[in-house]
PDB file of N, CA and C in Angstrom:
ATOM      1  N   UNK A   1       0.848  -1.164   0.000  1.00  0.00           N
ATOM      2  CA  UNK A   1       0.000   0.000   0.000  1.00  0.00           C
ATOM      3  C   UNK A   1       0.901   1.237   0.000  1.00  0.00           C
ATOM      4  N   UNK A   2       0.367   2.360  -0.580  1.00  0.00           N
ATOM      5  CA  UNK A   2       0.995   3.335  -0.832  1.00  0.00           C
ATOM      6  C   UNK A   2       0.228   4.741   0.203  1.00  0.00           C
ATOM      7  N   UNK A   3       0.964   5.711   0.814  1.00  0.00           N
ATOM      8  CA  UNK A   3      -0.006   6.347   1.302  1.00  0.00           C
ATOM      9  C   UNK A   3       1.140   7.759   0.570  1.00  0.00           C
ATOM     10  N   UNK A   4      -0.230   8.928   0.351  1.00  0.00           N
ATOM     11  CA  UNK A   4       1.000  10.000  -0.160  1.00  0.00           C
ATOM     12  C   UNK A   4       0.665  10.958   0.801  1.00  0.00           C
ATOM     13  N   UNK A   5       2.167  11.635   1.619  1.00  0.00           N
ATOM     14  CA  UNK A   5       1.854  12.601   2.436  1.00  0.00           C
ATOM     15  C   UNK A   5       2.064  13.621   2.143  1.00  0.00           C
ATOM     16  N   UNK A   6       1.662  14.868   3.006  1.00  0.00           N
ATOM     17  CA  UNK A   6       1.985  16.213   2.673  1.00  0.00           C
ATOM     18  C   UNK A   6       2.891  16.813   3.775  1.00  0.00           C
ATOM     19  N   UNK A   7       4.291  17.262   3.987  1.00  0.00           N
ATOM     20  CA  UNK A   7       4.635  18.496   4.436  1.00  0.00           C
ATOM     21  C   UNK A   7       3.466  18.601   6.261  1.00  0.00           C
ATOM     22  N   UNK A   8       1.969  19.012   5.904  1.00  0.00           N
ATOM     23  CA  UNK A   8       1.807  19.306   7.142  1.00  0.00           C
ATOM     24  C   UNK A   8       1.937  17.742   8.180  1.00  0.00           C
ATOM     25  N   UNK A   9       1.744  16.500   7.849  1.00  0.00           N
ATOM     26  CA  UNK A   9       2.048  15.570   9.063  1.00  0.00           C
ATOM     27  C   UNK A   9       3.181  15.748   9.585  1.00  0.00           C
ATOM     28  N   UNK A  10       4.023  16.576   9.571  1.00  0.00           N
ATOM     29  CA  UNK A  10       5.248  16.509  10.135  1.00  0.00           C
ATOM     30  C   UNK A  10       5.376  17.304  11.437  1.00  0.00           C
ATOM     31  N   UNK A  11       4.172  17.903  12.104  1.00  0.00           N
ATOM     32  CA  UNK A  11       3.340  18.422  12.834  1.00  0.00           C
ATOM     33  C   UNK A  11       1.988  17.831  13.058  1.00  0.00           C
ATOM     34  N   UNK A  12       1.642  17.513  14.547  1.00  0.00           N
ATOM     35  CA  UNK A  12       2.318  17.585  15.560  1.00  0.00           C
ATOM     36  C   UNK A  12       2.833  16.621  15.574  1.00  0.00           C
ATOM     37  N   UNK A  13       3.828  16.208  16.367  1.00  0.00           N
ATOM     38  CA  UNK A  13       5.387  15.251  16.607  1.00  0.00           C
ATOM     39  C   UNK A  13       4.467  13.923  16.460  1.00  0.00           C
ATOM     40  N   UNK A  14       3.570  14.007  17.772  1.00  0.00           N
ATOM     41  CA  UNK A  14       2.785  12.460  17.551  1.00  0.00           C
ATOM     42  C   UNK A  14       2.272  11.844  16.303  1.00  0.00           C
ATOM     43  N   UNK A  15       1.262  12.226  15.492  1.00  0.00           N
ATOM     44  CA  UNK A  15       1.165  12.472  14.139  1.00  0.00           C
ATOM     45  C   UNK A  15       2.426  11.723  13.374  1.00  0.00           C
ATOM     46  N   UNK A  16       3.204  12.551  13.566  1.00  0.00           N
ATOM     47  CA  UNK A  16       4.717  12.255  12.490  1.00  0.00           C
ATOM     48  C   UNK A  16       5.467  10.886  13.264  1.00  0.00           C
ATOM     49  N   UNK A  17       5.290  10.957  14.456  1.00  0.00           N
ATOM     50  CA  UNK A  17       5.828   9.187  14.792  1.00  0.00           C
ATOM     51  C   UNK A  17       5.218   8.594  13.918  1.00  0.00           C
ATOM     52  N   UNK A  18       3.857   8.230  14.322  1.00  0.00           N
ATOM     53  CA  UNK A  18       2.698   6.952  14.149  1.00  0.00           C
ATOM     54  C   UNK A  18       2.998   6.646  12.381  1.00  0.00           C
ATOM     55  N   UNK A  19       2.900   7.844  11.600  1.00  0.00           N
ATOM     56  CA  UNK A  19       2.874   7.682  10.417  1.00  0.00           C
ATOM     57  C   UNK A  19       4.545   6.926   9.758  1.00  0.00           C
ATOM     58  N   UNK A  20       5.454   7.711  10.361  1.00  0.00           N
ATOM     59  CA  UNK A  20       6.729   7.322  10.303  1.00  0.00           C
ATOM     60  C   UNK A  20       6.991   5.654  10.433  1.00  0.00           C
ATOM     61  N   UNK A  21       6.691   5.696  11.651  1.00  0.00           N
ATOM     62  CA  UNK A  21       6.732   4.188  12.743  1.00  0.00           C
ATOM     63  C   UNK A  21       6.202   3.352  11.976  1.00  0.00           C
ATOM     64  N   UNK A  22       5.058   3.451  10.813  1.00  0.00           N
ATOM     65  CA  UNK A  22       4.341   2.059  10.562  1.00  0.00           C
ATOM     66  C   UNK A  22       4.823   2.041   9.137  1.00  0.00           C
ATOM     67  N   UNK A  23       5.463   3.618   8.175  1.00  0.00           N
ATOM     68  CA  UNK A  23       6.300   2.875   7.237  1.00  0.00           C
ATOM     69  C   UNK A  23       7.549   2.329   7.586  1.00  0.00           C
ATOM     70  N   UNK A  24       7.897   2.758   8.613  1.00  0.00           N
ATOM     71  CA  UNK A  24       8.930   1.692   9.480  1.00  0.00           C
ATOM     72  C   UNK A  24       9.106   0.375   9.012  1.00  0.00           C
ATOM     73  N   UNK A  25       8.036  -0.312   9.213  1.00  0.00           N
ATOM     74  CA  UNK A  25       7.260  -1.655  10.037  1.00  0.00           C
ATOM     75  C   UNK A  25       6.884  -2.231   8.370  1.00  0.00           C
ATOM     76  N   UNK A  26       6.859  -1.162   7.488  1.00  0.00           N
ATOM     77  CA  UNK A  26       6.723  -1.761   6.080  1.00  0.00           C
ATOM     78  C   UNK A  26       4.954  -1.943   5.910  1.00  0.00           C
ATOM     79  N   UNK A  27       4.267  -1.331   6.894  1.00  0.00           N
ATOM     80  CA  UNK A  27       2.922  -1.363   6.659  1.00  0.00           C
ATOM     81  C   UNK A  27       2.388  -1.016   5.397  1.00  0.00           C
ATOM     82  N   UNK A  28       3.124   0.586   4.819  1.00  0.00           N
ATOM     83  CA  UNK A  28       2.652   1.143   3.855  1.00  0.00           C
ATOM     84  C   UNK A  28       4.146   2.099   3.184  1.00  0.00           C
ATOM     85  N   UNK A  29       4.120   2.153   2.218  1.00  0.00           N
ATOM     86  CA  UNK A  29       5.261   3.288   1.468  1.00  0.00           C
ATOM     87  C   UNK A  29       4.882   4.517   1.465  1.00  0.00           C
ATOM     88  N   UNK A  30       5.666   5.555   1.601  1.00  0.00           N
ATOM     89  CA  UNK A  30       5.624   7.023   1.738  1.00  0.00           C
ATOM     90  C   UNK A  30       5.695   7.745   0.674  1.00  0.00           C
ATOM     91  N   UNK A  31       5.090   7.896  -0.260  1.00  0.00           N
ATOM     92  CA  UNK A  31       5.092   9.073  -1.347  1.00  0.00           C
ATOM     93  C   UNK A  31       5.170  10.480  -0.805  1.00  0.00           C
ATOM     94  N   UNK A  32       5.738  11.546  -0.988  1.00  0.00           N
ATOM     95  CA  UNK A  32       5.254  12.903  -0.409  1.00  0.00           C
ATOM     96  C   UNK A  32       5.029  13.589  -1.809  1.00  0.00           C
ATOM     97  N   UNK A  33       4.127  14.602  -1.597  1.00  0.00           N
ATOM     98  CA  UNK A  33       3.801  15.556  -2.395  1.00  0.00           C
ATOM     99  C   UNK A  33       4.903  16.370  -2.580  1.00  0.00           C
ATOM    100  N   UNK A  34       4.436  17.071  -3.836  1.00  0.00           N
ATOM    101  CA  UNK A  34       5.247  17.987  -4.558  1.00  0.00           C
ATOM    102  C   UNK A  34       4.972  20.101  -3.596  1.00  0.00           C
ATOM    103  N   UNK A  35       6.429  20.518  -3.408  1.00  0.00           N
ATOM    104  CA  UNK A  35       4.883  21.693  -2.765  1.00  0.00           C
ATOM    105  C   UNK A  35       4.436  22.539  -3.629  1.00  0.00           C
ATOM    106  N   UNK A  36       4.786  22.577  -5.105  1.00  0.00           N
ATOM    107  CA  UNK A  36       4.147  23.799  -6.015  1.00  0.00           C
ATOM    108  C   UNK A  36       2.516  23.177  -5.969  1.00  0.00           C
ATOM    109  N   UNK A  37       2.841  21.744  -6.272  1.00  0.00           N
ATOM    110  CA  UNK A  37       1.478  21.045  -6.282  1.00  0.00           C
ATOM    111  C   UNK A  37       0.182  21.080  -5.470  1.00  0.00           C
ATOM    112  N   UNK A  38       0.960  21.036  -4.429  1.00  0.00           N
ATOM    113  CA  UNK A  38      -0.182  21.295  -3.163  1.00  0.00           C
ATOM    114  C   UNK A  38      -0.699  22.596  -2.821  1.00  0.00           C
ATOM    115  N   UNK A  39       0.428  23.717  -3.033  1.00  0.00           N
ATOM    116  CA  UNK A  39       0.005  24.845  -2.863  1.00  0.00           C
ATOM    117  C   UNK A  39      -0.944  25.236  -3.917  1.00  0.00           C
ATOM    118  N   UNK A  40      -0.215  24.871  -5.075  1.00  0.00           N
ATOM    119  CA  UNK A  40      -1.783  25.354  -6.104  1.00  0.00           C
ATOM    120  C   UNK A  40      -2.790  24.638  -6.066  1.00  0.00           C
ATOM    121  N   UNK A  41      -3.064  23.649  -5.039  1.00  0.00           N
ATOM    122  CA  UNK A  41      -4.665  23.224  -4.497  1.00  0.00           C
ATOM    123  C   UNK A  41      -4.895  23.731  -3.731  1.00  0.00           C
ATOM    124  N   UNK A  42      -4.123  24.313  -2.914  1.00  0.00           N
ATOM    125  CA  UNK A  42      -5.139  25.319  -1.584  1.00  0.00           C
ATOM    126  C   UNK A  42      -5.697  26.549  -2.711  1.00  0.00           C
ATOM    127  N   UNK A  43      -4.551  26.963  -3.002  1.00  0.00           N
ATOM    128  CA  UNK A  43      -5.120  28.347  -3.783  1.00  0.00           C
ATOM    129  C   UNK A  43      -6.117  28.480  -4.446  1.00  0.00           C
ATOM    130  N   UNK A  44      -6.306  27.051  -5.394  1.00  0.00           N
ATOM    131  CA  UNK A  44      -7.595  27.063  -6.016  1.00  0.00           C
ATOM    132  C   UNK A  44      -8.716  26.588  -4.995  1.00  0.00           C
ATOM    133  N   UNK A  45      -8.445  26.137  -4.102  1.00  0.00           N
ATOM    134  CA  UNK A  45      -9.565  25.670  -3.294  1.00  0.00           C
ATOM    135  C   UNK A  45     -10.488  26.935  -2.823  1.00  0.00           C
ATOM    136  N   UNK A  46      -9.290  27.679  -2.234  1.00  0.00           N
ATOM    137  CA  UNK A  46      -9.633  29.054  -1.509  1.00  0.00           C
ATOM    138  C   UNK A  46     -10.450  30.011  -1.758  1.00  0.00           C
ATOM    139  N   UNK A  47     -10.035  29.841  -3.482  1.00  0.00           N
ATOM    140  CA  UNK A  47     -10.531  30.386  -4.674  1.00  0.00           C
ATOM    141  C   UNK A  47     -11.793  30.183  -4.994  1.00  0.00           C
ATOM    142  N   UNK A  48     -12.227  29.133  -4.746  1.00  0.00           N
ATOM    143  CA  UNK A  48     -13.219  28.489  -5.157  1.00  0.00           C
ATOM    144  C   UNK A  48     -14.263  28.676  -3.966  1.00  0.00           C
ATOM    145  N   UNK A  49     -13.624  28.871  -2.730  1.00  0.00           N
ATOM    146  CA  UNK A  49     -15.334  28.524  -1.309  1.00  0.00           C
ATOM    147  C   UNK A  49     -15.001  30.288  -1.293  1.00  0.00           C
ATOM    148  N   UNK A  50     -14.104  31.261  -1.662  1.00  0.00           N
ATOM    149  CA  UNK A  50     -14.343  32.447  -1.218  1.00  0.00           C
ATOM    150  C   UNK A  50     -14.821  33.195  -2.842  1.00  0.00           C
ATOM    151  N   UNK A  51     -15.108  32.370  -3.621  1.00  0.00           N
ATOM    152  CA  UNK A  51     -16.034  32.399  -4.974  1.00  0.00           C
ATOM    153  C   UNK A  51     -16.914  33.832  -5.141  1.00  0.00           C
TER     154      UNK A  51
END
């Protein structure tokens, strides 16, 4: 299984164990996002509910 993260799990600390700890353990693989990528989904998001 693949899980893709973003930048914010790395906050708060607990959060960033648990997720860390179980690709550890080989539960799941870590993809991370790109940040131009992500940021231009908030922006359009933002964009979009303040419409």
């Amino acid at each position: 299984m693949i899980a893709l993260l973003n930048a914010c799990v790395l906050y708060p600390a607990v959060l960033r164990d648990v997720l860390l700890t179980l690709a550890e353990a080989e539960i799941y693989q870590i993809r991370w996002t790109k940040w131009r990528e992500t940021s231009s989904k908030v922006v359009e998001r933002t964009a979009e509910c303040e419409g």
